[in-house]
PDB file of N, CA and C in Angstrom:
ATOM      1  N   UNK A   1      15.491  45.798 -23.891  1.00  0.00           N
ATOM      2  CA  UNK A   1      14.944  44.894 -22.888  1.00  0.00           C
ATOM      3  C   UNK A   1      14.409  43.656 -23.594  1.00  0.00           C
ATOM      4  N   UNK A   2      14.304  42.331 -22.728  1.00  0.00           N
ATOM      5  CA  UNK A   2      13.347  41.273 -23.320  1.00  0.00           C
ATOM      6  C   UNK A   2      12.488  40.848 -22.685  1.00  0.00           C
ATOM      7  N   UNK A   3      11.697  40.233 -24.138  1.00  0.00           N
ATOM      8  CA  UNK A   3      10.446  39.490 -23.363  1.00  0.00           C
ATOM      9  C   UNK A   3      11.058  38.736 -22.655  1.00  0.00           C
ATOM     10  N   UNK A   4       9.884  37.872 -21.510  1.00  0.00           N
ATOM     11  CA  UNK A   4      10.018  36.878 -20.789  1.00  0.00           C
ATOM     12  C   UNK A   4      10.148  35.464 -21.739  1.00  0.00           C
ATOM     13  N   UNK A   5       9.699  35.383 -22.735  1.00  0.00           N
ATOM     14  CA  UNK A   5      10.138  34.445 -23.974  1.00  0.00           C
ATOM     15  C   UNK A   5      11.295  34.191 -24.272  1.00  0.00           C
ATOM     16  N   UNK A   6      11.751  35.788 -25.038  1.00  0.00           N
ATOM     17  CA  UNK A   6      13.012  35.839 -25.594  1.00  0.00           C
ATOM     18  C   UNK A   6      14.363  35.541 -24.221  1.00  0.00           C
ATOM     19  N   UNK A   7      13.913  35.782 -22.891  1.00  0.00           N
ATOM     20  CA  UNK A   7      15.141  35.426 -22.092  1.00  0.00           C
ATOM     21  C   UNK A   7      15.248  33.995 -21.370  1.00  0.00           C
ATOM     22  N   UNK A   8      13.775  33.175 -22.060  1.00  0.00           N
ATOM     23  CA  UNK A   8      13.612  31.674 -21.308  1.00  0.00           C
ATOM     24  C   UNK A   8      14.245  31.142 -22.597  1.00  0.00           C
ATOM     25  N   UNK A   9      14.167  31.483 -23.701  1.00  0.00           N
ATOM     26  CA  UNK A   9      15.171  30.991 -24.844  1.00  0.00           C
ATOM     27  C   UNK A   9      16.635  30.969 -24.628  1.00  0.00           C
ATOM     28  N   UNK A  10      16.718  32.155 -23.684  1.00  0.00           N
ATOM     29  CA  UNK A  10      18.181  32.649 -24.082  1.00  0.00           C
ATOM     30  C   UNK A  10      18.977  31.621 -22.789  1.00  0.00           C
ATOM     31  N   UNK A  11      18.403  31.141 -21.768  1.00  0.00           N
ATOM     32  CA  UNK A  11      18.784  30.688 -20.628  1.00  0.00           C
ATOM     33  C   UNK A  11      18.444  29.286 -21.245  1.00  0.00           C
ATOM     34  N   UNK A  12      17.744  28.488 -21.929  1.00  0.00           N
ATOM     35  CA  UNK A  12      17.547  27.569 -22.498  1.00  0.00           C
ATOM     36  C   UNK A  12      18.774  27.045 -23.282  1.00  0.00           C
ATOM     37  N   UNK A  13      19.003  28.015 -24.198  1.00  0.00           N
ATOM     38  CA  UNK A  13      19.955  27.759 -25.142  1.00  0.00           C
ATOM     39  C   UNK A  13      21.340  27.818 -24.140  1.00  0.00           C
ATOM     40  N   UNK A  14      21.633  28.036 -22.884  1.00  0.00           N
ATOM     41  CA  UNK A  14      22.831  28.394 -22.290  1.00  0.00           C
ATOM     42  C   UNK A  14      22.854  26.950 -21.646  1.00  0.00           C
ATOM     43  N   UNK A  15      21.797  26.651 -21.325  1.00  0.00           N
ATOM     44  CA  UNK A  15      21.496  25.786 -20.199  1.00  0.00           C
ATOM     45  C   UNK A  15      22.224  24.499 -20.853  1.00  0.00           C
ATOM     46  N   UNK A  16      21.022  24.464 -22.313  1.00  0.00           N
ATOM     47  CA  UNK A  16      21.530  23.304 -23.350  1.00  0.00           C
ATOM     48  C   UNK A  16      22.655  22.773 -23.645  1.00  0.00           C
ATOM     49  N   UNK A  17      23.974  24.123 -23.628  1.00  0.00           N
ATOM     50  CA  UNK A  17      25.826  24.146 -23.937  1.00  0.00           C
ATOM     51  C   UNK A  17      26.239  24.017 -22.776  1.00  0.00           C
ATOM     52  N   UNK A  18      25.447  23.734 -21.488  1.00  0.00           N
ATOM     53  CA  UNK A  18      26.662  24.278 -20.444  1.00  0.00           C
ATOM     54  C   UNK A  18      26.159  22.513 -19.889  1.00  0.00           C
ATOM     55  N   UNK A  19      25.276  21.700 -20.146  1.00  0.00           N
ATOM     56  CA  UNK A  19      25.535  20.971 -19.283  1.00  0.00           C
ATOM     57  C   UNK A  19      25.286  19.407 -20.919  1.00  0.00           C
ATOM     58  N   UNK A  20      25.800  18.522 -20.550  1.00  0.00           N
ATOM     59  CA  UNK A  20      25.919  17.493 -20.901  1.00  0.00           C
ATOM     60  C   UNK A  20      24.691  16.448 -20.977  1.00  0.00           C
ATOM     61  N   UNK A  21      23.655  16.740 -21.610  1.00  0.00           N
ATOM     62  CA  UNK A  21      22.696  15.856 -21.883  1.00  0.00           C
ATOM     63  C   UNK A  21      21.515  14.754 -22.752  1.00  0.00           C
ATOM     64  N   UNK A  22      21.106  14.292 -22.497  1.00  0.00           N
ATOM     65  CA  UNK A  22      20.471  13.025 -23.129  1.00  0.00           C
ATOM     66  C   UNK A  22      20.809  11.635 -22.900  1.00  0.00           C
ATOM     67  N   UNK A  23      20.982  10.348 -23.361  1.00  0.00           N
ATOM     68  CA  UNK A  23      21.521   9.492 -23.037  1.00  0.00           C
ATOM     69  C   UNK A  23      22.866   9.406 -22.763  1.00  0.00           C
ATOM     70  N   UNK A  24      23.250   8.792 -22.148  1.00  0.00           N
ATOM     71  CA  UNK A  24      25.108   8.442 -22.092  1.00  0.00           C
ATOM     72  C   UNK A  24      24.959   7.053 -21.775  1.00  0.00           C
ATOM     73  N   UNK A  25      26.070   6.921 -21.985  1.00  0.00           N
ATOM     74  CA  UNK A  25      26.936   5.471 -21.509  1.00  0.00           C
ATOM     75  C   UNK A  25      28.175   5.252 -20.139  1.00  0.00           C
ATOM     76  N   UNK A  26      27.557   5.244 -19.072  1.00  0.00           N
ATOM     77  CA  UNK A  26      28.268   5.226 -17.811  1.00  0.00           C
ATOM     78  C   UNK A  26      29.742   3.527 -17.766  1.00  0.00           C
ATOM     79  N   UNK A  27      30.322   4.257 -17.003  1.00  0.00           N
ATOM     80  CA  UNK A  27      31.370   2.671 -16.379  1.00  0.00           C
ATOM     81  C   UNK A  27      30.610   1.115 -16.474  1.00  0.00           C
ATOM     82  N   UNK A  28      31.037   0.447 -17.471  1.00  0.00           N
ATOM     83  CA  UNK A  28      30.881  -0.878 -17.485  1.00  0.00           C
ATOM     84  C   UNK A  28      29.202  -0.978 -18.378  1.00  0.00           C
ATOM     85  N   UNK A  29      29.180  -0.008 -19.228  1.00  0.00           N
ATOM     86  CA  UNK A  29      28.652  -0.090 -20.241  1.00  0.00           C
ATOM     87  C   UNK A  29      26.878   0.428 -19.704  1.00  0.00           C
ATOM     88  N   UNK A  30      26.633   0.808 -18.617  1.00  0.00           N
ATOM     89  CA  UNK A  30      25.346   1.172 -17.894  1.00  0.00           C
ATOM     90  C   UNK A  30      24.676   2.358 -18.429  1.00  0.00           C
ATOM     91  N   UNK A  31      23.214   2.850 -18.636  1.00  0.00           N
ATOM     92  CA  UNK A  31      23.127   3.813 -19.463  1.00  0.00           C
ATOM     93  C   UNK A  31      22.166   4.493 -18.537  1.00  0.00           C
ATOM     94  N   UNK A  32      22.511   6.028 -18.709  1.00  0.00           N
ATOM     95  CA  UNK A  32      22.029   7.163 -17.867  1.00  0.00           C
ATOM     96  C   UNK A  32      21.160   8.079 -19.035  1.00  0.00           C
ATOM     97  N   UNK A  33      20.503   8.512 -18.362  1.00  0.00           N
ATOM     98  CA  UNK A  33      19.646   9.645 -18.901  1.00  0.00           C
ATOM     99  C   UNK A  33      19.899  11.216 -17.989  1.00  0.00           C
ATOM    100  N   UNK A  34      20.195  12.576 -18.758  1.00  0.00           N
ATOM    101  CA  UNK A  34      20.364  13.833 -18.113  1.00  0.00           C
ATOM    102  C   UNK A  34      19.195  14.288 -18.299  1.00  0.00           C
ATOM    103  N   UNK A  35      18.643  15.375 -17.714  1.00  0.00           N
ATOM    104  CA  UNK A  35      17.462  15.989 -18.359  1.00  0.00           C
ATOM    105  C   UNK A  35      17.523  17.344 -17.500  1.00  0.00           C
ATOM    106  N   UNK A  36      16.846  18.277 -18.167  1.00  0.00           N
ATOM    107  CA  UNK A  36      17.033  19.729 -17.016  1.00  0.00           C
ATOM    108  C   UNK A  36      15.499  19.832 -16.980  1.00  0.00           C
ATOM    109  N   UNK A  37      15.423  21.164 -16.021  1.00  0.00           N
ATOM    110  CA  UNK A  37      14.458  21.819 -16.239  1.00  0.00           C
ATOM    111  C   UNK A  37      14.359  23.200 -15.361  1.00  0.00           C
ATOM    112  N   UNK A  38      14.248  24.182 -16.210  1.00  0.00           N
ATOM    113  CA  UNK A  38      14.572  25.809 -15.948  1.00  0.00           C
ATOM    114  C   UNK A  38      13.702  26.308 -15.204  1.00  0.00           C
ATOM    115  N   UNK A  39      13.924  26.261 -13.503  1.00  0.00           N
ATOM    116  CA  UNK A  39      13.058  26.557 -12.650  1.00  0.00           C
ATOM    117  C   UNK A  39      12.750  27.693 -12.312  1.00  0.00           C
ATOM    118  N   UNK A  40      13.612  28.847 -12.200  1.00  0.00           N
ATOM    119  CA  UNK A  40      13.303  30.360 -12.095  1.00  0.00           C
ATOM    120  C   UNK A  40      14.615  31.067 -13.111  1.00  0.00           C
ATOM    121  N   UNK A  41      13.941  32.669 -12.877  1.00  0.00           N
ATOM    122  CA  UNK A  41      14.449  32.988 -13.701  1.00  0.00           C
ATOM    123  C   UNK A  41      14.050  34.742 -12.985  1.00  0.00           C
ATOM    124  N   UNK A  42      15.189  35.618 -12.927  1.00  0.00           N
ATOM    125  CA  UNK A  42      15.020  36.877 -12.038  1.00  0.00           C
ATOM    126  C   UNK A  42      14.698  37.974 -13.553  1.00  0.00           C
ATOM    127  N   UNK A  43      13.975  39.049 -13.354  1.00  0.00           N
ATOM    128  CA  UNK A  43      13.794  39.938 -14.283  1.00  0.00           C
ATOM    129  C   UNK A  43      15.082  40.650 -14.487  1.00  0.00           C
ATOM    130  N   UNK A  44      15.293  40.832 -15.869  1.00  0.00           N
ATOM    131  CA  UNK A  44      16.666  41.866 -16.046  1.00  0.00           C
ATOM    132  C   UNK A  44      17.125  42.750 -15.252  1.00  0.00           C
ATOM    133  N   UNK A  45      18.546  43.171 -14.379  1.00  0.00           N
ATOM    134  CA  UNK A  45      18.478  44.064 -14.225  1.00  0.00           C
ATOM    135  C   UNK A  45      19.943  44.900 -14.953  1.00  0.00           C
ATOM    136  N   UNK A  46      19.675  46.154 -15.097  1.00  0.00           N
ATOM    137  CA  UNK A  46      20.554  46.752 -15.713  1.00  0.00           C
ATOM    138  C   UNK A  46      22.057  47.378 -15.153  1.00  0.00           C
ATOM    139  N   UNK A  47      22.841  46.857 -15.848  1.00  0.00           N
ATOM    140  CA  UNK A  47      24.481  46.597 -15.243  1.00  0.00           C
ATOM    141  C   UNK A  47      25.391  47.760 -15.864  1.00  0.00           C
ATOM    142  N   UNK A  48      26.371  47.473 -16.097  1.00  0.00           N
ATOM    143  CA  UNK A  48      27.238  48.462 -16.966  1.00  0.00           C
ATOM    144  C   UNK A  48      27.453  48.166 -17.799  1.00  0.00           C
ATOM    145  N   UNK A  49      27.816  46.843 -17.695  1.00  0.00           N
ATOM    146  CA  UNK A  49      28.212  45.844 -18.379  1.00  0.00           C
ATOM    147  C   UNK A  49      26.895  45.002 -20.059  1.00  0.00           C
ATOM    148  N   UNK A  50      25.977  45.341 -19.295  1.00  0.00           N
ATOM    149  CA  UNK A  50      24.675  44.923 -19.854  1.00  0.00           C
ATOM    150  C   UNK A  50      23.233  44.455 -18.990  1.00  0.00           C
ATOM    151  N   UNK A  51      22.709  43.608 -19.175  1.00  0.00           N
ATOM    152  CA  UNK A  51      21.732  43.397 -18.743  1.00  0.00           C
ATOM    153  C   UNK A  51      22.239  42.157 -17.536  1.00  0.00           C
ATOM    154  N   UNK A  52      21.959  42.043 -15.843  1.00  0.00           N
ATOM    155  CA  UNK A  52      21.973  40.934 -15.156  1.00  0.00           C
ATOM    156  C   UNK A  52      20.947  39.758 -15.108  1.00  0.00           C
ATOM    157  N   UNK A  53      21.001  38.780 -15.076  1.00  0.00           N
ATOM    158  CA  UNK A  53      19.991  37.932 -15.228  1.00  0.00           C
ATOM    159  C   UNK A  53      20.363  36.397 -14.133  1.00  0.00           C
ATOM    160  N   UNK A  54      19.906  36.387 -12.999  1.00  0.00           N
ATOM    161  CA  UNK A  54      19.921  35.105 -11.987  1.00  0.00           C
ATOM    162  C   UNK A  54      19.577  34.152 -12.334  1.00  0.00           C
ATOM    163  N   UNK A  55      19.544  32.865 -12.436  1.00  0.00           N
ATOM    164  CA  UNK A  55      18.241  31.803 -13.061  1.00  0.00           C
ATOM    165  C   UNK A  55      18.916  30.501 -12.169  1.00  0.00           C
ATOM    166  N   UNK A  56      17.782  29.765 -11.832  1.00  0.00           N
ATOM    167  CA  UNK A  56      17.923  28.597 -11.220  1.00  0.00           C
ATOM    168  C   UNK A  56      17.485  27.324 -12.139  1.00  0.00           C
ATOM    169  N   UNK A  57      17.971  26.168 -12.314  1.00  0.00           N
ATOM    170  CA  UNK A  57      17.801  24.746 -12.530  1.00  0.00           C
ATOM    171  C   UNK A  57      18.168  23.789 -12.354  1.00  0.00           C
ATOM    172  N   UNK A  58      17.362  22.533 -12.416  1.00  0.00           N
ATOM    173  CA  UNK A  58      17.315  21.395 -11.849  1.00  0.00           C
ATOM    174  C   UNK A  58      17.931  20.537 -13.146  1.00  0.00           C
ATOM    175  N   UNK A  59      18.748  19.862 -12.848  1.00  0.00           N
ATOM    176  CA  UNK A  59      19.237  18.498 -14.085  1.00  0.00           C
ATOM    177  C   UNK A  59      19.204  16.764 -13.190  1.00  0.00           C
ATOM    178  N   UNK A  60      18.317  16.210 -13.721  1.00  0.00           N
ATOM    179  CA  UNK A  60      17.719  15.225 -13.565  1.00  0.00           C
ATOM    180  C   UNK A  60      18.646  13.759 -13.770  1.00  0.00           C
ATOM    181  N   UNK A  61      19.427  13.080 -13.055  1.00  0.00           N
ATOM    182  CA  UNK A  61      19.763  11.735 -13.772  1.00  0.00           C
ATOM    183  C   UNK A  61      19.128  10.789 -12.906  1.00  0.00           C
ATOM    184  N   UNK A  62      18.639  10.182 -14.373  1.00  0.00           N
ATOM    185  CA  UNK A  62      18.143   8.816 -14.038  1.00  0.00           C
ATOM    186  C   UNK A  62      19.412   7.778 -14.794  1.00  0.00           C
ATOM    187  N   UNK A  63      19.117   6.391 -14.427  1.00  0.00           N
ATOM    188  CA  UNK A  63      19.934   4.949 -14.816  1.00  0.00           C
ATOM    189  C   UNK A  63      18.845   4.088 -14.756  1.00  0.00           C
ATOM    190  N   UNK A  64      19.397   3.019 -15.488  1.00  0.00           N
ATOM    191  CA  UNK A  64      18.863   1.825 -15.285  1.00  0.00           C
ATOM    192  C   UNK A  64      18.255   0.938 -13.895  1.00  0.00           C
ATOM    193  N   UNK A  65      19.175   1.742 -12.785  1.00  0.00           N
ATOM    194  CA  UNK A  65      18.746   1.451 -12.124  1.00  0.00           C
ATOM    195  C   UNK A  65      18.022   2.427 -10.872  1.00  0.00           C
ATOM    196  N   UNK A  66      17.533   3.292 -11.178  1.00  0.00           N
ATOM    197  CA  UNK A  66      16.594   4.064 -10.737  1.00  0.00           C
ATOM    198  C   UNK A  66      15.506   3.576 -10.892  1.00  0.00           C
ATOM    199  N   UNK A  67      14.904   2.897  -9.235  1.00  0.00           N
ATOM    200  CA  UNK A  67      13.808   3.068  -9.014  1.00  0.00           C
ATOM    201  C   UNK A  67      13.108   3.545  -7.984  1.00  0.00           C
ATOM    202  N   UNK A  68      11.884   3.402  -8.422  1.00  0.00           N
ATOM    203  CA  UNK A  68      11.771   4.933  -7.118  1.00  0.00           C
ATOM    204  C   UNK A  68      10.093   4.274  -6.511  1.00  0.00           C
ATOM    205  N   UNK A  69      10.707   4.881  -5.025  1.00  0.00           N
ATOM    206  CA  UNK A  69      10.931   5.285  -4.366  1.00  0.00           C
ATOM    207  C   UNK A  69      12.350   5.295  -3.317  1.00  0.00           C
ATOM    208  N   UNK A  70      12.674   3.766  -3.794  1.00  0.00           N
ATOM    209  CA  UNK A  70      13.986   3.236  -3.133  1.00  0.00           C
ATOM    210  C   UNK A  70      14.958   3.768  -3.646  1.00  0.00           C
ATOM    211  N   UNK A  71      15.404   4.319  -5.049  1.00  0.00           N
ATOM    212  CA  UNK A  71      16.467   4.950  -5.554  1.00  0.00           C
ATOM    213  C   UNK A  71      16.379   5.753  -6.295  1.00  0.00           C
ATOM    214  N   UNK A  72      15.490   6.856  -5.979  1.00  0.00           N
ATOM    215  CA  UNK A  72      15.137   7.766  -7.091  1.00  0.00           C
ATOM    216  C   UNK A  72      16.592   8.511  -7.765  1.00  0.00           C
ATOM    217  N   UNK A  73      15.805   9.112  -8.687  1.00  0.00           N
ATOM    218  CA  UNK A  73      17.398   9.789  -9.859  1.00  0.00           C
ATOM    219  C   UNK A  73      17.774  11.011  -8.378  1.00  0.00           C
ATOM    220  N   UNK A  74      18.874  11.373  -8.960  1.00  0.00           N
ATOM    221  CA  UNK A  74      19.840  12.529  -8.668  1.00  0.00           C
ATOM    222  C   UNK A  74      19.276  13.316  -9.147  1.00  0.00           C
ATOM    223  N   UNK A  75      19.105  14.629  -8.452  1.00  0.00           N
ATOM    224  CA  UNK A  75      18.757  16.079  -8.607  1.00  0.00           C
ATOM    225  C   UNK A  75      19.389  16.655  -8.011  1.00  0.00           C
ATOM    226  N   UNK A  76      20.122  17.727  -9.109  1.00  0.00           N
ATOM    227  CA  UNK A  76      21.351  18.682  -9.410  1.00  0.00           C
ATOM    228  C   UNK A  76      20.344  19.598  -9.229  1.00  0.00           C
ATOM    229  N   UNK A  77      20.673  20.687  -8.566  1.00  0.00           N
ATOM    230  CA  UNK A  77      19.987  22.213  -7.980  1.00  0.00           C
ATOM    231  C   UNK A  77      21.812  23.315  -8.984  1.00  0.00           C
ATOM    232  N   UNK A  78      20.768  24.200  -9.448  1.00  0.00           N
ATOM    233  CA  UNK A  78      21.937  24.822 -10.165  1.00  0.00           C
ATOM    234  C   UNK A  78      21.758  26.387 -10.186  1.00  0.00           C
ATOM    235  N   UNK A  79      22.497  27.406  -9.429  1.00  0.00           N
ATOM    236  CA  UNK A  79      22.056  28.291  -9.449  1.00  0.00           C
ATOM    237  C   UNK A  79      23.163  29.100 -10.131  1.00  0.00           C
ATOM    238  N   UNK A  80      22.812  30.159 -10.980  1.00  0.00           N
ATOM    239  CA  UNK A  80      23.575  30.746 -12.099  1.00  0.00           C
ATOM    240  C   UNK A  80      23.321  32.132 -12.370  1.00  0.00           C
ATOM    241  N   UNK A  81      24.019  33.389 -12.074  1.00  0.00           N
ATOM    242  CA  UNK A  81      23.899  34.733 -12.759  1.00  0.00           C
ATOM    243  C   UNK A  81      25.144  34.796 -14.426  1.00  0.00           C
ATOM    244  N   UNK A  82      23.920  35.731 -14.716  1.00  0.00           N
ATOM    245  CA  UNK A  82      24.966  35.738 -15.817  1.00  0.00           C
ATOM    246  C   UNK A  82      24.856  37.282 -16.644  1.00  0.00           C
ATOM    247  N   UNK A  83      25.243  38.045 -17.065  1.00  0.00           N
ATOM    248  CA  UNK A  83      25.440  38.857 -18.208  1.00  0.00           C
ATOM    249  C   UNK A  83      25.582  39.088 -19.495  1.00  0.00           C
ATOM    250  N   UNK A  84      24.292  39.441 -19.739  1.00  0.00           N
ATOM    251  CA  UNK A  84      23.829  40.028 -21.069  1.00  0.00           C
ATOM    252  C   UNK A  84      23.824  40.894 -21.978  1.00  0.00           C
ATOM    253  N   UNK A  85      24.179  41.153 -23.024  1.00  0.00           N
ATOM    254  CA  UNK A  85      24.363  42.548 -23.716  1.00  0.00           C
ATOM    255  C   UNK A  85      23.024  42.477 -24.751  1.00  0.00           C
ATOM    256  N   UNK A  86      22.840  43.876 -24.937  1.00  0.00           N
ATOM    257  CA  UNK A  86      22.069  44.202 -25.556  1.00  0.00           C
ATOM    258  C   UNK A  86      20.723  43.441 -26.888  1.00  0.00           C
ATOM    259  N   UNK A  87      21.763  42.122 -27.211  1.00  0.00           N
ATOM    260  CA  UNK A  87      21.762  41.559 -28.413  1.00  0.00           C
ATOM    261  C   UNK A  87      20.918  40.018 -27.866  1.00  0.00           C
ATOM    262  N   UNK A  88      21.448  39.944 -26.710  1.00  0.00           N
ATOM    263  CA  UNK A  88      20.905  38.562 -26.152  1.00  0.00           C
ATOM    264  C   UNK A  88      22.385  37.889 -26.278  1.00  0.00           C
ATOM    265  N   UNK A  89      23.154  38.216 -26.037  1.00  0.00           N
ATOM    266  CA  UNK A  89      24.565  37.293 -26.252  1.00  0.00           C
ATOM    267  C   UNK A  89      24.996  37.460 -24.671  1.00  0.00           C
ATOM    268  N   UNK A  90      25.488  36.110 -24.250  1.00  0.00           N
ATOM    269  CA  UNK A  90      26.139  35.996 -23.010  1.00  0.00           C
ATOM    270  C   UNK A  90      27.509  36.657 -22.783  1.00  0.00           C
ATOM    271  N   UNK A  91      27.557  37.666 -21.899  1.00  0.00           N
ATOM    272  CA  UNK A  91      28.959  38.179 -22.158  1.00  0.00           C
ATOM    273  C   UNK A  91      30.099  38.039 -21.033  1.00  0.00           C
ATOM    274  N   UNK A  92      29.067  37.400 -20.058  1.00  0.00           N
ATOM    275  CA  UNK A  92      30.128  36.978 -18.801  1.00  0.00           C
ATOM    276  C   UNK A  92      28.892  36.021 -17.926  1.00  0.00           C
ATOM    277  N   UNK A  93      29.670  35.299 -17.330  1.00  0.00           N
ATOM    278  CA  UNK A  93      29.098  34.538 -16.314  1.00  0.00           C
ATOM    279  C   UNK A  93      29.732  34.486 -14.726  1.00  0.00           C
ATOM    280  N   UNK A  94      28.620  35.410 -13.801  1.00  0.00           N
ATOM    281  CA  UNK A  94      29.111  36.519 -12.705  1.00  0.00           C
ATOM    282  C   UNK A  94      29.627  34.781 -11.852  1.00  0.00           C
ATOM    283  N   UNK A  95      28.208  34.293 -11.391  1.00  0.00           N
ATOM    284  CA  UNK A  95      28.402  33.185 -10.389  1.00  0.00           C
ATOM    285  C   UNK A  95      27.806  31.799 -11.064  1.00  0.00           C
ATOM    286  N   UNK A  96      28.290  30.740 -10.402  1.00  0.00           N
ATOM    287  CA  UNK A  96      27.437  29.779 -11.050  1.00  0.00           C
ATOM    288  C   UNK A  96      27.895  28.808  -9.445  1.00  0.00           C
ATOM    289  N   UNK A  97      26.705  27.693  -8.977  1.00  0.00           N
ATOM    290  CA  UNK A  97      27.047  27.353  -7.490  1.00  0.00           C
ATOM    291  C   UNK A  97      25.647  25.727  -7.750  1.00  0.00           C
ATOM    292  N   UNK A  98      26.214  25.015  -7.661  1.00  0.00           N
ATOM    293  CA  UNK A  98      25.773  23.805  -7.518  1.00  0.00           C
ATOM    294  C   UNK A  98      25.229  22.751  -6.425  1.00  0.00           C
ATOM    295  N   UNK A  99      23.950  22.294  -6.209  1.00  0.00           N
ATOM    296  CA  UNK A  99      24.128  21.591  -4.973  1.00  0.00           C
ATOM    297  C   UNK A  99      23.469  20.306  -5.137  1.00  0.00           C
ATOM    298  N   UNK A 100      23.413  18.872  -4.065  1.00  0.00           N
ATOM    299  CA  UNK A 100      22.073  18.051  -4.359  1.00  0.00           C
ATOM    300  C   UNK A 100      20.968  18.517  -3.991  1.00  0.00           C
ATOM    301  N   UNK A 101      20.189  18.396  -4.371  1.00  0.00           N
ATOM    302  CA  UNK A 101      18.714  17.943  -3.828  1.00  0.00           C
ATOM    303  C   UNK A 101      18.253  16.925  -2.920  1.00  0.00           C
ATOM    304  N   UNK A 102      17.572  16.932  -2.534  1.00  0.00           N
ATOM    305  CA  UNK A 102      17.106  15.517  -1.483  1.00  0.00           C
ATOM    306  C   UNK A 102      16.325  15.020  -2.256  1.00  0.00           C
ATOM    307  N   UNK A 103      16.185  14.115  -3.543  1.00  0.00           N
ATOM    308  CA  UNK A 103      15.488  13.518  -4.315  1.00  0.00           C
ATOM    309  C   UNK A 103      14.143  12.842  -3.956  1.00  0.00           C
ATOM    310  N   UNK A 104      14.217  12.695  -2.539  1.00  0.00           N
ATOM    311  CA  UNK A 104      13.225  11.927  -1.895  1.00  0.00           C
ATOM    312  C   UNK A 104      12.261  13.277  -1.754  1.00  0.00           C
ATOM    313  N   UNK A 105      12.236  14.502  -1.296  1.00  0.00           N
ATOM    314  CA  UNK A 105      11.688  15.485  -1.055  1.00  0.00           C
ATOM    315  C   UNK A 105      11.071  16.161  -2.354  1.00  0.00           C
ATOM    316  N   UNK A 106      11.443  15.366  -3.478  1.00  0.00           N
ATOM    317  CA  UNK A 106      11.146  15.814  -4.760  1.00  0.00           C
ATOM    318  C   UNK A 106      10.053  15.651  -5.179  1.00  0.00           C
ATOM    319  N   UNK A 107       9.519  14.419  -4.595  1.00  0.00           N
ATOM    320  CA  UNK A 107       7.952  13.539  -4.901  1.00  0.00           C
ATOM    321  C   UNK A 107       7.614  13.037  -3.497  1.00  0.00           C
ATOM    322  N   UNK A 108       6.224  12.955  -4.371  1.00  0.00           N
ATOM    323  CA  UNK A 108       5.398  12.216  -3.372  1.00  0.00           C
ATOM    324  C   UNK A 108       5.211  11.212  -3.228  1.00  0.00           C
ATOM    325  N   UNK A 109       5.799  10.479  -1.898  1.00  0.00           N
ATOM    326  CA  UNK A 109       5.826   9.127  -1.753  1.00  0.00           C
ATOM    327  C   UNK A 109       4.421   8.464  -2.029  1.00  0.00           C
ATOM    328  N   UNK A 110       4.599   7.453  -2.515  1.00  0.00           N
ATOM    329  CA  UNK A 110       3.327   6.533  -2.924  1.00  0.00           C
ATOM    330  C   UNK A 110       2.978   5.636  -1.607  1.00  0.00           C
ATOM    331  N   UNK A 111       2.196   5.346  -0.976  1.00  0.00           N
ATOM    332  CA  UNK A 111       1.531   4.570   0.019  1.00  0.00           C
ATOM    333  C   UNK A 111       1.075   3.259  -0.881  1.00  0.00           C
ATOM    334  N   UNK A 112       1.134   2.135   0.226  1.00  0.00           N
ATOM    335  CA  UNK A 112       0.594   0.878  -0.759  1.00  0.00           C
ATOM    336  C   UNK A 112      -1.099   0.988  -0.686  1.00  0.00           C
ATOM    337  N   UNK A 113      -1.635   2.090   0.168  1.00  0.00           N
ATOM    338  CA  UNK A 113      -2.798   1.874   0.318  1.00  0.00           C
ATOM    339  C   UNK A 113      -3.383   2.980  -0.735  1.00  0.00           C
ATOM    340  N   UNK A 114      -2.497   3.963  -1.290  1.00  0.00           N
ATOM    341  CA  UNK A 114      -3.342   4.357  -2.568  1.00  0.00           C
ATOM    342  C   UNK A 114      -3.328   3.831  -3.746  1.00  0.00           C
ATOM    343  N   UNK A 115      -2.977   2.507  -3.866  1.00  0.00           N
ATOM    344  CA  UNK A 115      -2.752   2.048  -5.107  1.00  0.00           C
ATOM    345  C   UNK A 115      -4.196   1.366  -5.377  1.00  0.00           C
ATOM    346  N   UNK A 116      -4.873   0.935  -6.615  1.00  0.00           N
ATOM    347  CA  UNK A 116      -6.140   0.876  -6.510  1.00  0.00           C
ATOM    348  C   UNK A 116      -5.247  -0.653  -7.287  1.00  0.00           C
ATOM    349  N   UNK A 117      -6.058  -1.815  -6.720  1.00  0.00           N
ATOM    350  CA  UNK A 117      -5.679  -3.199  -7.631  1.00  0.00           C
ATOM    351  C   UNK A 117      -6.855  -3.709  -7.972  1.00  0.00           C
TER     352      UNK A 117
END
């Protein structure tokens, strides 16, 4: 079995290979930023196969021209089971299912009247 450590590593390190991130360079030379962040994560359960493990995350793009409230970044919702053996090694990946987010629902809109000048 693992700690809750050893399997936020292990979904970390999956997370890290499976998606494409840090700066890039978009169409006509424009530059994006990826970023994740590993929102849940289901307790082991035991398979035949090995250990099951569900986990949900969010991957973040911002651009140059993200601003927000008027254009906040894109939020990627990412939901993923996968299979584990004994060792912590990925040995299959059951489902994996992608959606947007409503980016606006992400934060809290700012009012001009809480701004202190």
């Amino acid at each position: 079995m693992f700690t809750k450590d050893e399997l936020k590593e292990i979904l970390i390190s999956r997370i890290e290979s499976d998606e494409k991130l840090g700066y890039q360079a978009g169409s006509g030379d424009h530059i994006g930023h990826i970023d994740y962040d590993l929102d849940t994560f289901s307790e082991p359960i035991e398979v035949e196969k090995g250990w099951l493990v569900s986990y949900e995350y969010l991957t973040v793009v911002t651009t140059e021209f993200t601003i927000w409230p008027e254009n906040p970044p894109m939020v990627y919702r990412h939901k993923k089971a996968i299979i584990i053996d004994e060792y912590g090694k990925i040995i299959e990946e059951i489902s994996s299912e992608t959606s947007i987010e409503e980016s606006g629902n992400m934060f809290e809109s700012i009012q001009e009247n809480d701004i202190d000048y």
